[in-house]
Protein backbone atom coordinates (compact mmCIF):
# COMPACT_ATOMS: atom_id res chain seq x y z
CA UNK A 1 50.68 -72.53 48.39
CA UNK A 2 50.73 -70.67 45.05
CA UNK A 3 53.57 -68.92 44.20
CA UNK A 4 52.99 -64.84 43.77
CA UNK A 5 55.32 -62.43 41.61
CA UNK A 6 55.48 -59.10 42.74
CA UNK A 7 56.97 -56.04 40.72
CA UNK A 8 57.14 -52.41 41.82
CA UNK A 9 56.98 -50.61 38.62
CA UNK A 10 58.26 -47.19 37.78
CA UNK A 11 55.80 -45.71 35.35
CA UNK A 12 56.80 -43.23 32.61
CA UNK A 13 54.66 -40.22 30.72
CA UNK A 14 52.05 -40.36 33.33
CA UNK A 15 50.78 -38.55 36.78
CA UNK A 16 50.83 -41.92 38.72
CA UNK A 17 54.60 -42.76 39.72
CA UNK A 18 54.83 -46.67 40.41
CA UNK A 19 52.31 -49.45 40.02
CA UNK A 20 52.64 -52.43 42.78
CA UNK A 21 51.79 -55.32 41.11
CA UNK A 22 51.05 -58.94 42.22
CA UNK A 23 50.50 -61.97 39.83
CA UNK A 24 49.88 -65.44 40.71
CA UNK A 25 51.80 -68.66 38.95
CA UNK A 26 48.46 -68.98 37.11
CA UNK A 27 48.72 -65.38 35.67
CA UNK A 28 45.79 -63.95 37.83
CA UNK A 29 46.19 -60.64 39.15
CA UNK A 30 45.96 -60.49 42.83
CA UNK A 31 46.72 -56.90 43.85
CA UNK A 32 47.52 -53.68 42.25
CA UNK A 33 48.17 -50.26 43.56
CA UNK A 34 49.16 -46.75 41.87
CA UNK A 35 51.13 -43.90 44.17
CA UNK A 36 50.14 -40.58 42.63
CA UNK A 37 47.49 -40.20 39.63
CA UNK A 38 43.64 -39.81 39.82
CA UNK A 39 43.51 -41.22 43.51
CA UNK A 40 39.17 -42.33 42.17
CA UNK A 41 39.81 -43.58 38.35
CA UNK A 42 42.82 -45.75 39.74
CA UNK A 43 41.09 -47.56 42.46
CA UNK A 44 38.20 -48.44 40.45
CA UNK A 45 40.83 -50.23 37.62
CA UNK A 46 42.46 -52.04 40.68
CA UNK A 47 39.51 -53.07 41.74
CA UNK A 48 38.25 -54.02 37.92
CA UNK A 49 41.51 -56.14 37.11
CA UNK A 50 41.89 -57.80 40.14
CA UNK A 51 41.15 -61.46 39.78
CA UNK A 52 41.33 -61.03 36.09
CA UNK A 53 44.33 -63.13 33.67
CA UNK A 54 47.08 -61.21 32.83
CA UNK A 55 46.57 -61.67 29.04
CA UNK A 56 42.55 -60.04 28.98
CA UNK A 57 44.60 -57.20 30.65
CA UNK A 58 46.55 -56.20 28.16
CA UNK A 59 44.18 -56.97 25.83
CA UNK A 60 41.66 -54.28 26.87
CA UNK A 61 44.54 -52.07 28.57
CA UNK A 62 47.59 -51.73 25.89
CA UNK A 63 47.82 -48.18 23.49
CA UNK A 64 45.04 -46.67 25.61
CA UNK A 65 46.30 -43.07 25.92
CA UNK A 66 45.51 -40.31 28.15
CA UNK A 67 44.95 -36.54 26.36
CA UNK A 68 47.71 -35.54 24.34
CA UNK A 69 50.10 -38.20 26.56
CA UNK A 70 51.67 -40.82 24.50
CA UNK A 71 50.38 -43.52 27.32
CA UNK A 72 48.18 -43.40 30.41
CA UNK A 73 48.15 -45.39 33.73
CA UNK A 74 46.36 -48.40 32.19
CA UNK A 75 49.08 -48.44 29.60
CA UNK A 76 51.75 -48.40 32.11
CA UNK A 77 49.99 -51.41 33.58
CA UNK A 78 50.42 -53.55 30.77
CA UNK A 79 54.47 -52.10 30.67
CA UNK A 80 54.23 -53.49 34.35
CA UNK A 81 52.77 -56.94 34.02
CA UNK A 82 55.44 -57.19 30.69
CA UNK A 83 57.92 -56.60 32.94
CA UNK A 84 56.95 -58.94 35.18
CA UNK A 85 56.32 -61.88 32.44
CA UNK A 86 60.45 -61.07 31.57
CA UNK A 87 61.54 -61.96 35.32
């Protein structure tokens, strides 16, 4: 059975407040979920970067910014799966 890292991650600068975030030993994401933010926008990058490698995530995710914010909730997902990759 493969071996799944979990992190509950407390985001910063942006409207969501935590990501939950699983990552197989392979580097695959397996689940995500935001509490708070655009309830719509945040399900459909779940569902997006589920089942995709940790590394094409932060790739197409890291420095996007939201408005006049100095990060957004994609952002804070690649802070997350960082965060994870240190434990």
């Amino acid at each position: 059975m493969a071996e799944v890292k979990h992190i509950t991650y407390k985001t910063q600068g942006t409207c969501s407040q935590f990501i939950d975030l699983d990552v197989d030993e392979q580097g695959i994401i397996q689940q995500v979920f935001f509490t708070g933010g655009c309830n719509g926008n945040l399900q459909g990058i779940c569902s997006l970067v589920r089942g995709m490698h940790v590394d094409q995530v932060k790739e197409k995710l890291n420095g996007i910014r939201c408005g006049y914010k100095a990060t957004s909730c994609p952002d804070q997902l690649v802070r997350a799966i960082e965060e994870l990759q240190k434990a």
